[in-house]
N, C-alpha and C. Protein backbone atom coordinates (compact mmCIF):
# COMPACT_ATOMS: atom_id res chain seq x y z
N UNK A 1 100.78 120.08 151.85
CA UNK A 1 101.22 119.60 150.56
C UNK A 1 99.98 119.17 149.78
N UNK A 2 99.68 119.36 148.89
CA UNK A 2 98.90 119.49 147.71
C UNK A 2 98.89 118.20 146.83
N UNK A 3 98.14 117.00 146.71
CA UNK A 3 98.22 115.75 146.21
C UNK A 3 97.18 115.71 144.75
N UNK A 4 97.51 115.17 143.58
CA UNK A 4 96.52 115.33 142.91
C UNK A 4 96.04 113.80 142.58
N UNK A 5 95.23 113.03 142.44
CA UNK A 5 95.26 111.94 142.45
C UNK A 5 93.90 111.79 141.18
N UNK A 6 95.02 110.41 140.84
CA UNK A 6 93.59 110.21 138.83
C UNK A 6 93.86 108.75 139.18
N UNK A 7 92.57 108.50 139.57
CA UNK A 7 92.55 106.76 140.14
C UNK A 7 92.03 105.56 138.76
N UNK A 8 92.95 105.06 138.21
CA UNK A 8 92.61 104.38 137.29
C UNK A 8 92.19 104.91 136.07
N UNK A 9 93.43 105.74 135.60
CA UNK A 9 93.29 106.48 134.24
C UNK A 9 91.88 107.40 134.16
N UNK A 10 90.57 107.47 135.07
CA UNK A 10 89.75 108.10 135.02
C UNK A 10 89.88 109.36 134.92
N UNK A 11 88.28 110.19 134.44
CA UNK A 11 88.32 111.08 134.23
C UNK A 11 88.17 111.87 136.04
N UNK A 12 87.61 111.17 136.55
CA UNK A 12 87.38 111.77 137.82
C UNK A 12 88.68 111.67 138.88
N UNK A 13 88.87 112.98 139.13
CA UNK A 13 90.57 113.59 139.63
C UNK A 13 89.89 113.99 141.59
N UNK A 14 90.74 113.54 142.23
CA UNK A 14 90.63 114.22 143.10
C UNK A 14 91.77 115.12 144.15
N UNK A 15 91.67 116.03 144.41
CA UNK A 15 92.90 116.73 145.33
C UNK A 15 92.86 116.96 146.71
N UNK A 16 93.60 116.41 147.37
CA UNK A 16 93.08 116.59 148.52
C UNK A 16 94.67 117.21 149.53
N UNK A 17 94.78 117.70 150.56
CA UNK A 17 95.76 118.25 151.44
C UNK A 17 96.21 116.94 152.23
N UNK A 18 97.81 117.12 152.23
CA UNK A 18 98.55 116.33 152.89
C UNK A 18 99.55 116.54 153.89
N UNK A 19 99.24 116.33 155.17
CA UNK A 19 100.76 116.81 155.80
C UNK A 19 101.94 116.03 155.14
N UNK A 20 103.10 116.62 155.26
CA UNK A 20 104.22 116.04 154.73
C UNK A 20 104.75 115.28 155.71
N UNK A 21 105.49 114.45 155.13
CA UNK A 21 105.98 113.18 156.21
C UNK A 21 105.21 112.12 155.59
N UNK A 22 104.02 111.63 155.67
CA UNK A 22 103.21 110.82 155.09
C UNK A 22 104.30 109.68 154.13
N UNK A 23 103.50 108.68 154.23
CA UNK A 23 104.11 107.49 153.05
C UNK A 23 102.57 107.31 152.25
N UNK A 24 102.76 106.38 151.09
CA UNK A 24 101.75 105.80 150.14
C UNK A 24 100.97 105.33 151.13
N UNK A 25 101.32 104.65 151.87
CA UNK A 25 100.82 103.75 152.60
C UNK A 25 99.65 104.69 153.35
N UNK A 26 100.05 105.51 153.52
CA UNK A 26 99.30 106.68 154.77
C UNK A 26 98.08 107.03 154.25
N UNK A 27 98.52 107.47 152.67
CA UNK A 27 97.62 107.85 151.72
C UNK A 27 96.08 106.77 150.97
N UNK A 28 96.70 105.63 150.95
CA UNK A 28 96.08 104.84 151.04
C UNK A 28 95.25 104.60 152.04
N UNK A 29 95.44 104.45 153.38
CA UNK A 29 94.62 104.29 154.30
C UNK A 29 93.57 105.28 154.80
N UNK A 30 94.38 106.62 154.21
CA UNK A 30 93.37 108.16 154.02
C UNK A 30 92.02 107.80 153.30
N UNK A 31 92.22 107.24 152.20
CA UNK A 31 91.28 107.20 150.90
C UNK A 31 90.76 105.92 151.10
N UNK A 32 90.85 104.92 152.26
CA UNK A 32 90.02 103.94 152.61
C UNK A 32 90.40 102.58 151.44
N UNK A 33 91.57 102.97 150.93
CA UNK A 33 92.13 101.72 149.62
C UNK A 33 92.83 100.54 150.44
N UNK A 34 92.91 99.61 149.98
CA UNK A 34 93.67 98.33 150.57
C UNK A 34 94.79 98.47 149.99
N UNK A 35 96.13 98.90 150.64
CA UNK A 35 96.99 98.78 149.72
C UNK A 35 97.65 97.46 149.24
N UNK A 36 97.22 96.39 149.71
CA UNK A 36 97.21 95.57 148.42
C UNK A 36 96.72 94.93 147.32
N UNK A 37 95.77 95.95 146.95
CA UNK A 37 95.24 95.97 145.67
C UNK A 37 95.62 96.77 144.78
N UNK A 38 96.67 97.71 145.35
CA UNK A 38 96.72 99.14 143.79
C UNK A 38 98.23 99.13 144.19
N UNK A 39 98.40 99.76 143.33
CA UNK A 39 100.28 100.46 142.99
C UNK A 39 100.11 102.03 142.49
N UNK A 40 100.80 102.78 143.52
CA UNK A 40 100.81 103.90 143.15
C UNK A 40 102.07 104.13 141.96
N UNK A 41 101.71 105.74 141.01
CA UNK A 41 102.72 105.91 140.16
C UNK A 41 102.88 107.35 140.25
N UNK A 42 103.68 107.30 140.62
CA UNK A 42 104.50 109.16 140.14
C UNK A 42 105.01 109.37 139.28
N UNK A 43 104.68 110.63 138.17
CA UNK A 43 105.38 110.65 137.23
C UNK A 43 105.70 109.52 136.25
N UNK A 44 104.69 108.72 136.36
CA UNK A 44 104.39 107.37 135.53
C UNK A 44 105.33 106.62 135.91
N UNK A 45 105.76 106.28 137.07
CA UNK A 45 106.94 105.19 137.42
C UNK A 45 105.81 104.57 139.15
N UNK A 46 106.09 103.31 139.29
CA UNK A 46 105.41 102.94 140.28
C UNK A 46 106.57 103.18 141.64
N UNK A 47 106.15 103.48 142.59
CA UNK A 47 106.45 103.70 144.20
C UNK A 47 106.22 102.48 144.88
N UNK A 48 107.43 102.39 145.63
CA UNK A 48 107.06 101.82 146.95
C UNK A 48 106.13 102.10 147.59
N UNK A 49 105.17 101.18 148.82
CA UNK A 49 104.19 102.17 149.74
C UNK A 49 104.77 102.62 150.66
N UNK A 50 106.11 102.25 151.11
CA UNK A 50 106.97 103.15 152.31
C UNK A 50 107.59 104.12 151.86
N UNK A 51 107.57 104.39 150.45
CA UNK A 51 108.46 106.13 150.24
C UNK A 51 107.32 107.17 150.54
N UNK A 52 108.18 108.36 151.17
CA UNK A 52 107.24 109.71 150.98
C UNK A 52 106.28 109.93 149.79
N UNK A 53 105.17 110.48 150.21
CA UNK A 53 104.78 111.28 149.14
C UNK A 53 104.80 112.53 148.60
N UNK A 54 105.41 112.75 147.54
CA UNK A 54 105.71 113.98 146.81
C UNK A 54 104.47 114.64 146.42
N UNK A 55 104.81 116.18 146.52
CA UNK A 55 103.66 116.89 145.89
C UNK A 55 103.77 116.73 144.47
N UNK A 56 102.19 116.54 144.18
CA UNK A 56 102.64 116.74 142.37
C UNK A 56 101.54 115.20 141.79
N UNK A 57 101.74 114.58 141.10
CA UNK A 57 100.17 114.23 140.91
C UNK A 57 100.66 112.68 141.02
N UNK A 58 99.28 111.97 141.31
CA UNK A 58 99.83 110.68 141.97
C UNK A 58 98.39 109.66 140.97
N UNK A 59 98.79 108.85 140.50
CA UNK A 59 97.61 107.75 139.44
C UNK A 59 97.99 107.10 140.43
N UNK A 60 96.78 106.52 140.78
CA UNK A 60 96.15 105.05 141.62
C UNK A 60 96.05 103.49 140.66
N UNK A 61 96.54 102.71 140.63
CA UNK A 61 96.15 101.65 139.50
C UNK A 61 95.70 100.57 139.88
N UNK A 62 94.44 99.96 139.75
CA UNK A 62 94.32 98.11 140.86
C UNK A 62 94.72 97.41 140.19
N UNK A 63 94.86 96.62 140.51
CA UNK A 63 95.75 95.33 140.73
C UNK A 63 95.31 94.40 140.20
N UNK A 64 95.43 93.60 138.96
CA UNK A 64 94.45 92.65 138.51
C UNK A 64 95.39 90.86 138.07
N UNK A 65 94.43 90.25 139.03
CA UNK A 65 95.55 89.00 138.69
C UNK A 65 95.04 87.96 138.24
N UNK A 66 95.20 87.04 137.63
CA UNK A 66 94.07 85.55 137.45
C UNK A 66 95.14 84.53 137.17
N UNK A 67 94.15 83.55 138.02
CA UNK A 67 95.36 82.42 138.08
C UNK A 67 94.94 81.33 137.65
């Protein structure tokens, strides 16, 4: 499965191969991210990190908080 990933609205895209089955979570730990710093979005809607990942293009977003 075929992932396209645009990490923080950037211009720099990367694609990389996925077995299917995988969660966010999986993906995240692929790409060395903490997943609790980012929220993935498909199709511009944010994901759980326990749903599958769909082929088809995936924005990375961090997480910004101040207290």
């Amino acid at each position: 499965m075929l992932v396209e990933i645009r990490a923080e609205g950037r211009v720099s895209e990367r694609r990389i191969d996925l077995a299917r089955g995988l969660t966010y979570e999986d993906l995240f730990d692929r790409l060395k991210i903490n997943p609790e710093t980012v929220v993935a979005l498909f199709e511009g809607h944010p994901v759980p990190n326990d749903e599958l990942v769909m082929p088809g293009g995936v924005e990375i977003v961090r997480i910004v908080s101040a207290g």
